[in-house]
Structure formats: C-alpha cells, structure tokens
C-alpha atoms as a PDB file:
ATOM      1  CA  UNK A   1     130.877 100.956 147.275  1.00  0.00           C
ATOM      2  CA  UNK A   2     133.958 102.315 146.203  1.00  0.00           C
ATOM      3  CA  UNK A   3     134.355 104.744 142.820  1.00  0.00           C
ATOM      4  CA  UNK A   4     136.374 102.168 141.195  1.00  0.00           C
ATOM      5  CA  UNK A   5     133.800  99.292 141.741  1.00  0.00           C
ATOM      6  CA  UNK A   6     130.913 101.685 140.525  1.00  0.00           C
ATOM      7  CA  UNK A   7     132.840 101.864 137.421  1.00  0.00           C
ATOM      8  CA  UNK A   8     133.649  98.355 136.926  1.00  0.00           C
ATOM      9  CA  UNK A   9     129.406  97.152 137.723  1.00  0.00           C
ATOM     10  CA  UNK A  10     128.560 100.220 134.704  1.00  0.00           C
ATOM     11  CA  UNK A  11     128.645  97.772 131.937  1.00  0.00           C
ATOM     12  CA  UNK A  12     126.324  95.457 133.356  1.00  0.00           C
ATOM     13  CA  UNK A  13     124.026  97.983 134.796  1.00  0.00           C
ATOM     14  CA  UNK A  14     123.745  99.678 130.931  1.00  0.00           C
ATOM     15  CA  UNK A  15     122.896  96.397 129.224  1.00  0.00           C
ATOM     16  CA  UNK A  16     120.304  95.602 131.920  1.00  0.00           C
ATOM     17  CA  UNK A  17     118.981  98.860 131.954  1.00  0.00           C
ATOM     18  CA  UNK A  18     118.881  99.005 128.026  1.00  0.00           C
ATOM     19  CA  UNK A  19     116.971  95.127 128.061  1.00  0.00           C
ATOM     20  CA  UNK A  20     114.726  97.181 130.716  1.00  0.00           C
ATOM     21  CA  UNK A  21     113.905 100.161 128.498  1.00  0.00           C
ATOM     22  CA  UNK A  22     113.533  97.497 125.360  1.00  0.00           C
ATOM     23  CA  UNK A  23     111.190  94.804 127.309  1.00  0.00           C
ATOM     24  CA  UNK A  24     109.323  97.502 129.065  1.00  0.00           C
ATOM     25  CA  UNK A  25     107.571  98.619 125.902  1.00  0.00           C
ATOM     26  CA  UNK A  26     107.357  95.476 123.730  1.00  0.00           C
ATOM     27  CA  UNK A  27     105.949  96.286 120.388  1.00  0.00           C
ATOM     28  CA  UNK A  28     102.742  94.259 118.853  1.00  0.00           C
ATOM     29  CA  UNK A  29     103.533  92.146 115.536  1.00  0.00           C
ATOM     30  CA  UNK A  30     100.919  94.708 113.614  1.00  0.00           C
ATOM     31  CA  UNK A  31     102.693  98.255 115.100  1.00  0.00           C
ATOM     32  CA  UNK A  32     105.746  96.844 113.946  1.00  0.00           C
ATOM     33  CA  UNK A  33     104.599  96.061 110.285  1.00  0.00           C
ATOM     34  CA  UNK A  34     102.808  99.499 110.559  1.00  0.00           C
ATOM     35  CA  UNK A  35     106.401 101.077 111.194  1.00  0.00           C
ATOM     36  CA  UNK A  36     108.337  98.994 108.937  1.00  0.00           C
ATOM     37  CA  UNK A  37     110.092  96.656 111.808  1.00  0.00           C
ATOM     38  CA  UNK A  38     110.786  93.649 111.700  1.00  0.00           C
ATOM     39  CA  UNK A  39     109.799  91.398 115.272  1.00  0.00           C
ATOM     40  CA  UNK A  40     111.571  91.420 118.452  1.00  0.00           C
ATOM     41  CA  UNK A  41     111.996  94.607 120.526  1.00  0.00           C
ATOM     42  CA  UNK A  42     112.559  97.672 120.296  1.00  0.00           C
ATOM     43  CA  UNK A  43     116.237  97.851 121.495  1.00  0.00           C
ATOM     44  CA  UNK A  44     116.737  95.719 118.403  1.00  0.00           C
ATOM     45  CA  UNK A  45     115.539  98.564 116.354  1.00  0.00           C
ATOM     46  CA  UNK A  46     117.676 101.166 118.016  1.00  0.00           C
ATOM     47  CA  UNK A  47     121.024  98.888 117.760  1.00  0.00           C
ATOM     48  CA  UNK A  48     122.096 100.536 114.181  1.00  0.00           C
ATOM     49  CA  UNK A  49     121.684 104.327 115.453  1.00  0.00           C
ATOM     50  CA  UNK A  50     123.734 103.688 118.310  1.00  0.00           C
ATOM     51  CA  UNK A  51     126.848 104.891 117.185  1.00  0.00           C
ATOM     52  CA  UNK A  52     125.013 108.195 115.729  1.00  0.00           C
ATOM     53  CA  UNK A  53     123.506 108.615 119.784  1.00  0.00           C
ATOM     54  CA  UNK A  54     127.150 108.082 120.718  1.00  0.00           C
ATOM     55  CA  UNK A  55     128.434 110.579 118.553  1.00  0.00           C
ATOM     56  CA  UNK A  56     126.107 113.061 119.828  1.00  0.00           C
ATOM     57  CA  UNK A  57     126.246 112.408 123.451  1.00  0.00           C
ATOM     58  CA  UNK A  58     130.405 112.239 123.008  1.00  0.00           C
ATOM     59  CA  UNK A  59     129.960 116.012 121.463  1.00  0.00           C
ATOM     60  CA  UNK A  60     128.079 116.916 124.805  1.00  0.00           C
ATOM     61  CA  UNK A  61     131.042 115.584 126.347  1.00  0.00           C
ATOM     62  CA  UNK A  62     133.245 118.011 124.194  1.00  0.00           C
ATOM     63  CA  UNK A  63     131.030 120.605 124.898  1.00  0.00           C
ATOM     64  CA  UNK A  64     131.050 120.105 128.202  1.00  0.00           C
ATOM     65  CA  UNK A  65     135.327 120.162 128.775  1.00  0.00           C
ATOM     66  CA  UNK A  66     135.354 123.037 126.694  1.00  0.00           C
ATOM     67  CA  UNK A  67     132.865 125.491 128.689  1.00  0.00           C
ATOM     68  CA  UNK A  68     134.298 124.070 132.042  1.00  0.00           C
ATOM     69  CA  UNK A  69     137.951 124.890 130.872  1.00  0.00           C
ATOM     70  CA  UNK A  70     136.834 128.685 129.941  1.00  0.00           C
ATOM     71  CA  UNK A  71     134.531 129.077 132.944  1.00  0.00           C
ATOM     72  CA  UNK A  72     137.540 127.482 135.256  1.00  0.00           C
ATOM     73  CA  UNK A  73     139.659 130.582 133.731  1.00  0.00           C
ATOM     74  CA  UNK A  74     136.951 133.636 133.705  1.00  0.00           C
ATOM     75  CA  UNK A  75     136.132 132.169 137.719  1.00  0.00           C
ATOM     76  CA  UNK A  76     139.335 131.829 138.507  1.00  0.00           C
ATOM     77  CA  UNK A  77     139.597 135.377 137.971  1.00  0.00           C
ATOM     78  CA  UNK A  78     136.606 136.495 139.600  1.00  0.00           C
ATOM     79  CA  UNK A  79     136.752 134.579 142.618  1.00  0.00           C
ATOM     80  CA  UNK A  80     140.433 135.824 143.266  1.00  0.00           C
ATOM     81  CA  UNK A  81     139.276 139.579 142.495  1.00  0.00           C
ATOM     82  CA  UNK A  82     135.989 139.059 144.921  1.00  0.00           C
ATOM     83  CA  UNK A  83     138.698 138.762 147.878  1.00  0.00           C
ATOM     84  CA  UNK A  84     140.652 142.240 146.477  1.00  0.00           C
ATOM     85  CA  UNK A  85     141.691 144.765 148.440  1.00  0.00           C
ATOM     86  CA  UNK A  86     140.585 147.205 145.645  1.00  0.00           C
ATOM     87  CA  UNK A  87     136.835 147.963 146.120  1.00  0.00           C
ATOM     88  CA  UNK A  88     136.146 148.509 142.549  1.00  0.00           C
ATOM     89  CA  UNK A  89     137.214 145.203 141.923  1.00  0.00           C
ATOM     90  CA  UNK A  90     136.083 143.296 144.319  1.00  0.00           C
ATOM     91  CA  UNK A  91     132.543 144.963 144.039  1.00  0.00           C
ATOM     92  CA  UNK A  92     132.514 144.407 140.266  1.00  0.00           C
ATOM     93  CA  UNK A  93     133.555 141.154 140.733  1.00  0.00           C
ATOM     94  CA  UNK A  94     130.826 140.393 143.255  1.00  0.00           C
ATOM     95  CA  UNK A  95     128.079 141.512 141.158  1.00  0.00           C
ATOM     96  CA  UNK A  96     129.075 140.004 137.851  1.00  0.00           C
ATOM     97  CA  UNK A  97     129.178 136.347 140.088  1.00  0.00           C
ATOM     98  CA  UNK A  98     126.206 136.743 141.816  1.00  0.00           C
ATOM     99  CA  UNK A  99     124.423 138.197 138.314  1.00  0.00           C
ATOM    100  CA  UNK A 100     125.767 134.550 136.412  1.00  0.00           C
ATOM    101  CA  UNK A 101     124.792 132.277 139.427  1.00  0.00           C
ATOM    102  CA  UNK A 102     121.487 133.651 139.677  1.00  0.00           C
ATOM    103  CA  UNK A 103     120.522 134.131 136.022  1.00  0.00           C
ATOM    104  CA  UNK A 104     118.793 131.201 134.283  1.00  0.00           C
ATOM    105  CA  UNK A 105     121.301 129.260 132.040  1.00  0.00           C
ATOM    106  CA  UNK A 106     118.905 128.816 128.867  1.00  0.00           C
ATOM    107  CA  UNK A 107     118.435 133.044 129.002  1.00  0.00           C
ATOM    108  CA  UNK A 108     122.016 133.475 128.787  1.00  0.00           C
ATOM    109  CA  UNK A 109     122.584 131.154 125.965  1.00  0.00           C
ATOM    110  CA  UNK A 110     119.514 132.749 124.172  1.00  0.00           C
ATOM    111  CA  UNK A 111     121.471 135.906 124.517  1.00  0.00           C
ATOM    112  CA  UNK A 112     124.976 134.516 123.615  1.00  0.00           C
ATOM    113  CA  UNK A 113     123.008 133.340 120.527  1.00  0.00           C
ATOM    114  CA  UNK A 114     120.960 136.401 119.170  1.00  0.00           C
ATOM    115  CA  UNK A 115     123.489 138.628 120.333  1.00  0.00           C
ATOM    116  CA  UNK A 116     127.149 137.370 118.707  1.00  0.00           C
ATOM    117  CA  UNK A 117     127.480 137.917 115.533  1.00  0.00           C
ATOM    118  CA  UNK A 118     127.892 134.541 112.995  1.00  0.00           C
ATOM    119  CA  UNK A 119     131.040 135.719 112.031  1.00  0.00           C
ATOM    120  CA  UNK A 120     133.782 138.379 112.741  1.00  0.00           C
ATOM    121  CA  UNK A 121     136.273 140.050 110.180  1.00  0.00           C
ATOM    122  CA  UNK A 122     139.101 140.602 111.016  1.00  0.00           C
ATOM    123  CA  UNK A 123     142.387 141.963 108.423  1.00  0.00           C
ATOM    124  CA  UNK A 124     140.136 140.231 105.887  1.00  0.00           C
ATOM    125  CA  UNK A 125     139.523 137.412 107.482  1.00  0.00           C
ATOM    126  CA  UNK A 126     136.302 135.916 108.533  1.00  0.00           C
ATOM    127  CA  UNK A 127     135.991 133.856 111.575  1.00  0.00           C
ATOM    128  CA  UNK A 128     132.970 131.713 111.661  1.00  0.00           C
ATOM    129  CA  UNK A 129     130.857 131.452 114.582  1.00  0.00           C
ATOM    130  CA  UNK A 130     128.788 128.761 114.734  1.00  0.00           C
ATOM    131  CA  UNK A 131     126.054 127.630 117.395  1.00  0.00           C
ATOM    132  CA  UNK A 132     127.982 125.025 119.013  1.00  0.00           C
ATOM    133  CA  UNK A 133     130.544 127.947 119.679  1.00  0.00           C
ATOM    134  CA  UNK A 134     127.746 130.480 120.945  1.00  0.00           C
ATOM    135  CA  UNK A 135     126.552 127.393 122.859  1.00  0.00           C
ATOM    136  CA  UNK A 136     129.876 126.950 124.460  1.00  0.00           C
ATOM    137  CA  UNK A 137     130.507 130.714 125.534  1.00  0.00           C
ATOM    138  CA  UNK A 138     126.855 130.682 126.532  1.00  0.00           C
ATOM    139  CA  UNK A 139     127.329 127.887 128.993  1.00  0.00           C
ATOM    140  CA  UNK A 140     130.599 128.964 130.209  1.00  0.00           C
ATOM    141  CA  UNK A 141     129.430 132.175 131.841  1.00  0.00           C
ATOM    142  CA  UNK A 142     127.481 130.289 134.504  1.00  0.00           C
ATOM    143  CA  UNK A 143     130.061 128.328 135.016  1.00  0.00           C
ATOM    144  CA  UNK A 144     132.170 131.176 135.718  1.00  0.00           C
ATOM    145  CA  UNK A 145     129.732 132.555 138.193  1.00  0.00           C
ATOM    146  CA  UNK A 146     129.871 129.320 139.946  1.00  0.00           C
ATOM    147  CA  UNK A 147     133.217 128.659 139.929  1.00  0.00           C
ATOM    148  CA  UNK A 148     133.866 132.723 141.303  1.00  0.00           C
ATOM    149  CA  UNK A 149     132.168 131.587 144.323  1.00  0.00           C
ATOM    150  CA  UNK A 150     133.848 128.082 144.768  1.00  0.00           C
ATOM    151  CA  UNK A 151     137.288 130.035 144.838  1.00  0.00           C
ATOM    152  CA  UNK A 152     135.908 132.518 146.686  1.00  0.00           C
ATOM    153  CA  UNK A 153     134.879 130.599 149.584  1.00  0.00           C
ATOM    154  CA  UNK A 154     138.169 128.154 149.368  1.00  0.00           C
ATOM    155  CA  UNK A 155     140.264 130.659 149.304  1.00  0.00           C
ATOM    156  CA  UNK A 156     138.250 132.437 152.460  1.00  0.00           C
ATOM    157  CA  UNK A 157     137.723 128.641 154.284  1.00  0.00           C
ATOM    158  CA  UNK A 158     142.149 128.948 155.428  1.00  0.00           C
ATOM    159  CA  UNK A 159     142.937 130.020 158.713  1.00  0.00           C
ATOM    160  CA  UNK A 160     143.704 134.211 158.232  1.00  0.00           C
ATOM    161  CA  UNK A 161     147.263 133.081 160.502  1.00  0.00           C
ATOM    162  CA  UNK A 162     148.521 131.939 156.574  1.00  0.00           C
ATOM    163  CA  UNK A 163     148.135 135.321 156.052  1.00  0.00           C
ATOM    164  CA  UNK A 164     149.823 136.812 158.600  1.00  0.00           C
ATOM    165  CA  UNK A 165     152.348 134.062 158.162  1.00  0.00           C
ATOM    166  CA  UNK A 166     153.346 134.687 154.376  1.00  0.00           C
ATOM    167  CA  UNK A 167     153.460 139.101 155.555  1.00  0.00           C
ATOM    168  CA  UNK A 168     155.577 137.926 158.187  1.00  0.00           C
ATOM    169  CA  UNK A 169     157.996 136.279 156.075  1.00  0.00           C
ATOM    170  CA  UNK A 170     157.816 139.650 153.604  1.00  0.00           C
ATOM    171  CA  UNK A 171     155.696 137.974 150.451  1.00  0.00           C
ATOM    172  CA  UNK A 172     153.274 140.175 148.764  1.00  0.00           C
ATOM    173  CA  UNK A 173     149.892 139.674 148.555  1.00  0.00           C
ATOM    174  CA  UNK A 174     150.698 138.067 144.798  1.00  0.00           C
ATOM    175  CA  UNK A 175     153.463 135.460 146.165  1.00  0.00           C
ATOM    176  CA  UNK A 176     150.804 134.942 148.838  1.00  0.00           C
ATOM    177  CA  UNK A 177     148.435 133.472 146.731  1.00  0.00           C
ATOM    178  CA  UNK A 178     150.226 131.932 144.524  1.00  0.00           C
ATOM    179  CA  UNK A 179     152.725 130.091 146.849  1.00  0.00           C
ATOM    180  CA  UNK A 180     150.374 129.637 150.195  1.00  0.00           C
ATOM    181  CA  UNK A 181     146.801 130.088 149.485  1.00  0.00           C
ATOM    182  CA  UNK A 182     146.227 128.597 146.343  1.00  0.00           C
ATOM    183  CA  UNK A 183     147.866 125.727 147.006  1.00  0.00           C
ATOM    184  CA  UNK A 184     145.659 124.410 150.085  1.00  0.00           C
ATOM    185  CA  UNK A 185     142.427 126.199 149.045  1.00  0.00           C
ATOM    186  CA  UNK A 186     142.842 123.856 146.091  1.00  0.00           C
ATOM    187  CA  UNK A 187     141.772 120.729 147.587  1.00  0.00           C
ATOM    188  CA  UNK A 188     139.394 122.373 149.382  1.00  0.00           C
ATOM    189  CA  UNK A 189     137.730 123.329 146.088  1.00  0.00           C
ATOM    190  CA  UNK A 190     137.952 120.352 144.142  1.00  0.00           C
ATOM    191  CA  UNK A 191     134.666 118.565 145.479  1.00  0.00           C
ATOM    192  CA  UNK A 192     132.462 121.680 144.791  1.00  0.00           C
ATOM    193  CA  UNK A 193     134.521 122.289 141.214  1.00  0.00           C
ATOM    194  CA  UNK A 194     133.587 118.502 140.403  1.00  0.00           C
ATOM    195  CA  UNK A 195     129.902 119.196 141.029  1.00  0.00           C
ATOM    196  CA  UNK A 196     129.775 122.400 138.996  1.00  0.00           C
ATOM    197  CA  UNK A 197     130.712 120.239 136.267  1.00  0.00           C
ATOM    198  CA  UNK A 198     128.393 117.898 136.807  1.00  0.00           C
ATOM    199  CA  UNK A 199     125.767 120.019 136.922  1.00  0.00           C
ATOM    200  CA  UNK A 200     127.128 121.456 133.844  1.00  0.00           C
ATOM    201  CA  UNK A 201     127.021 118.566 132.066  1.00  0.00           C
ATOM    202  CA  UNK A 202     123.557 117.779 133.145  1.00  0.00           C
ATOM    203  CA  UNK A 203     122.919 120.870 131.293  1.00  0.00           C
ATOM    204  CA  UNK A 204     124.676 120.929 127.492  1.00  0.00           C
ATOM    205  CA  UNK A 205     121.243 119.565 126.240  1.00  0.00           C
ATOM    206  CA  UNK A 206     119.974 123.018 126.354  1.00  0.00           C
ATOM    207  CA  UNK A 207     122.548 123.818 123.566  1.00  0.00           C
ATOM    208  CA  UNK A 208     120.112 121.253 120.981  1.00  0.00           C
ATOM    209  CA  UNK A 209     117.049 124.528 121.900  1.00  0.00           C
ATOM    210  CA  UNK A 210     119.622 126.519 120.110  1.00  0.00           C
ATOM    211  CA  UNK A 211     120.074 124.250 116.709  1.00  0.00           C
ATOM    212  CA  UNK A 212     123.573 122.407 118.174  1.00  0.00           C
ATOM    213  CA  UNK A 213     123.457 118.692 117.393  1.00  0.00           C
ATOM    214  CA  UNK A 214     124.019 117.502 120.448  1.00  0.00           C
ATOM    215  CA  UNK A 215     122.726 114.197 121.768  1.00  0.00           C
ATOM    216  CA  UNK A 216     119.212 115.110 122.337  1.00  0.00           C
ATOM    217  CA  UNK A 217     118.401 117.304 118.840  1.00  0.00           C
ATOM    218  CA  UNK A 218     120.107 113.854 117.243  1.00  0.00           C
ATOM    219  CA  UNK A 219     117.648 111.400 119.187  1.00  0.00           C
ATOM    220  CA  UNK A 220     115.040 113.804 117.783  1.00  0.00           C
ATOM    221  CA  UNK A 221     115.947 113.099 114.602  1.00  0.00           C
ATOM    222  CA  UNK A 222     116.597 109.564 115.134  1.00  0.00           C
ATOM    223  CA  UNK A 223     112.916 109.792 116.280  1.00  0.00           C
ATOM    224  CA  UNK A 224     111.514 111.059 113.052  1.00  0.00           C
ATOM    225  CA  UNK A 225     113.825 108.747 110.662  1.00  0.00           C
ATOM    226  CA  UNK A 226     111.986 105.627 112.765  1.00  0.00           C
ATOM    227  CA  UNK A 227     108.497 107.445 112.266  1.00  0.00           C
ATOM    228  CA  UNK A 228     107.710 105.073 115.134  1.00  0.00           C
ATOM    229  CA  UNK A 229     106.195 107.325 118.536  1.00  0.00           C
ATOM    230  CA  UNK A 230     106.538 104.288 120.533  1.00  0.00           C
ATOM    231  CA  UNK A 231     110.533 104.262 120.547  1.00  0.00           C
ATOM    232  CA  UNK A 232     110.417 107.573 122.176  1.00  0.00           C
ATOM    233  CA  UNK A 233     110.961 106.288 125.291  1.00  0.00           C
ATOM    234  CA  UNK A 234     113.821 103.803 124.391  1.00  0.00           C
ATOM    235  CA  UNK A 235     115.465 107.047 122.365  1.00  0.00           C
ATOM    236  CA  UNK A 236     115.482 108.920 125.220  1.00  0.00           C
ATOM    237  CA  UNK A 237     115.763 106.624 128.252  1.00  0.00           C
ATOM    238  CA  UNK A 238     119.261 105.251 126.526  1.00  0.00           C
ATOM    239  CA  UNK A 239     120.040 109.249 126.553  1.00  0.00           C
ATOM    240  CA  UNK A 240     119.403 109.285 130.095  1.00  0.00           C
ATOM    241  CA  UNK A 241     121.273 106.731 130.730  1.00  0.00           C
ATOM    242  CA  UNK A 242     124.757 107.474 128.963  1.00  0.00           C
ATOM    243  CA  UNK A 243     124.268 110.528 131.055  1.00  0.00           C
ATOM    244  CA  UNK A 244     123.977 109.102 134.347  1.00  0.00           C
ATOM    245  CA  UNK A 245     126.563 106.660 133.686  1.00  0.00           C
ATOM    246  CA  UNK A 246     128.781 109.190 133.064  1.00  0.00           C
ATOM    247  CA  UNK A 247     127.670 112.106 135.542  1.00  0.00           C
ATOM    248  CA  UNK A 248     126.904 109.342 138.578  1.00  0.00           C
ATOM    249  CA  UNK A 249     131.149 108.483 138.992  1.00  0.00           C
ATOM    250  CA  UNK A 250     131.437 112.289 139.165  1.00  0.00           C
ATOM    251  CA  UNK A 251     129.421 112.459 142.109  1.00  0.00           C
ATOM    252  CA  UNK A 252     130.953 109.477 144.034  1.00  0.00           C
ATOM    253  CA  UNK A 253     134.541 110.616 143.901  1.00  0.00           C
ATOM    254  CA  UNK A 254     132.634 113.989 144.817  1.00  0.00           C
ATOM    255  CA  UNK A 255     131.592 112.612 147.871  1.00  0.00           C
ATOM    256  CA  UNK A 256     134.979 111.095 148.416  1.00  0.00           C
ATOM    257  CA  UNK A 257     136.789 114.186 148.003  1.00  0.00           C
ATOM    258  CA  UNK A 258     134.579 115.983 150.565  1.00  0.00           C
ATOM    259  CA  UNK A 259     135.218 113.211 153.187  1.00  0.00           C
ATOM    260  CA  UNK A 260     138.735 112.913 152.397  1.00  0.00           C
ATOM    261  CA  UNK A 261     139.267 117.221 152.744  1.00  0.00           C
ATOM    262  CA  UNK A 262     136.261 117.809 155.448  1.00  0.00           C
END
C-alpha cells in the first residue's frame, strides 16, 4: 500500500475507529441520566467538543513545525561542526549532541521552564515568554541533538573521493559543503529527519505537564466539563487517533524514502 492510498482509506478508518471507541463502551440509560446525557453513545456526547480537541491537537501541530524548524537550524550547525577540522569545535559539538540525545526530553523542558525567565526587558520593552514558548525551545534542543547526528552521519555516509574531488578542482572546504556534500548527503538524510519529527511529534504532549494547552491538557478539561469518568477512554482514544493518523503517513513515505535512497 502506497502513501497516497493510506491517505485516501484515513477517513474511513477515523469514523470506524471513532464508532469503535463509541460502541465499545456503551453507556447504561441510568449513568447517562446520572451525568446529564441524553441516550445513545458516547461519541454522540463528544460530537460538540470536537472542534475544541481539534484546536488543541492542530496547536500540537504548530508546536511541533516550530521546534523542528529551530532544532533543523541549531543541528544543522552541530552536525556540520562535529565533522570540523578544528578540535575545539568538533569536540564541543560532539558533547553538546550526545548530552541532548541522551538526556530525557521532559527534564529538559522542566529546565527550559523553571529556568527562562517569563519575560525579558529589553530598551523598555518587555517580551513575554509564555509556556508554549518555553515548551517550544524546550523541545527543540533534542531535536537538535538528533538532528546533529543525522547530518553527521549523512554527511560522513559519501564516498571521501568527493572530497578529494572538490580539493582537486581548488574549492575550499566551505564551497565543498555547500556545493558537493550537502547536496547528496541531503537525500540521504531525509528518511531519518522525517522520523525525528515524528518522534517529535509523538512527544509535544509533554508540553500540557508544563501548563501549555495542548491537545491532551484540553481533553482533560473536556473530561471534567462532562463530569462523566466513563468518556475517558473515548476523550483520549480520539486523541490517539488524530495522532496516528497524522504521524502513521510520516512513517510510510519514511520507509519509502529509505528504499528509494538505500
């Protein structure tokens, strides 16, 4: 099955799934007076926070784009300076990556949180920080350790005769990379790149530990506005399933990328 297929059956597979979730966990005539619902299931009940779920899981989504653009950058950076032919740097660089890829993500947004201030002035002017902006910066650093070694080990995978190719033809180590290496590395490192993001995705609820109201603090909430414990599993199974529907294409055209580059 094809990516584009996949994409094209995910309509039908959500409203089965949600009729799955809702019929799974019929509720009794006397819960449902108890909780103030009218009969029929509990999907029913769920249909009129929908676009509040949405809205939450869409600013995961955000979230998401926003700590894999910064983390792209900051990676970009340290992968290229792991491969240096200044020891300082490429040391440096080594540690900080293998310090972010090997450091828990919820510790480092802990610390992104206590640690940055809510607001800095600056020529009389105060810039706000809010969570959702700790919560991005404190996502992005893993990201950038993981993305280090995913241009790291692209950039390392070519054939050291492009190399000796580009000194050959006089272009410094700069032109080098820019106009040789990059270039095929690349596709190389767009299969692993997808999957970081995926797995950073995966992981933005963390930010709703930290006060963000993301999809899963909002579902809490939806929770305790229903004061009904037996649409905790609808709540959350719909949440778990707007995220595989969106993660599960990223890992297909993952796969195809690897098969198409191997």
């Amino acid at each position: 099955m094809n990516t584009r297929h996949f994409i094209s059956l995910l309509p039908r597979f959500l409203l089965r799934a949600a009729a799955a979730l809702a019929l799974a966990h019929p509720v009794g005539a006397s819960a449902q007076t108890s909780a103030g619902v009218a009969d029929g299931t509990r999907w029913t009940v769920l249909i009129p926070w929908l676009p509040v779920l949405l809205k939450g899981f869409a600013f995961d989504v955000l979230i998401s784009f926003i700590a894999m653009a910064i983390g792209t950058v900051l990676g970009m950076a340290a992968g290229i300076g792991q491969i240096s032919p200044h020891k300082g740097v490429r040391v440096t660089s080594r540690w900080i990556t293998q310090f972010l890829r090997n450091a828990p993500w919820l510790v480092i947004l802990f610390f992104c949180i206590y640690l940055m201030p809510y607001q800095i002035d600056v020529l009389g002017l105060s810039i706000p920080f809010p969570a959702w902006v700790k919560g991005i910066v404190g996502l992005s650093f893993p990201v950038m350790g993981n993305v280090s070694e995913v241009v790291r080990g692209g950039i390392q995978s070519l054939p050291t005769a492009q190399w000796e190719a580009a000194a050959a033809l006089g272009l410094t180590r700069r032109q080098t990379l820019k106009l040789c290496i990059l270039p095929q590395a690349v596709k190389r490192m767009a299969a692993p790149w997808m999957n970081t993001y995926a797995i950073l995705m995966m992981s933005t609820p963390l930010v709703s530990i930290v006060g963000v109201d993301d999809s899963v603090s909002i579902a809490s909430s939806v929770l305790s506005a229903l004061a009904n414990p037996a649409l905790m599993m609808p709540v959350y199974g719909l949440i778990l399933i707007l995220f595989f529907a969106y993660c599960a294409p990223i890992a297909m055209l993952t796969k195809q990328l690897e098969r198409r580059y191997r």
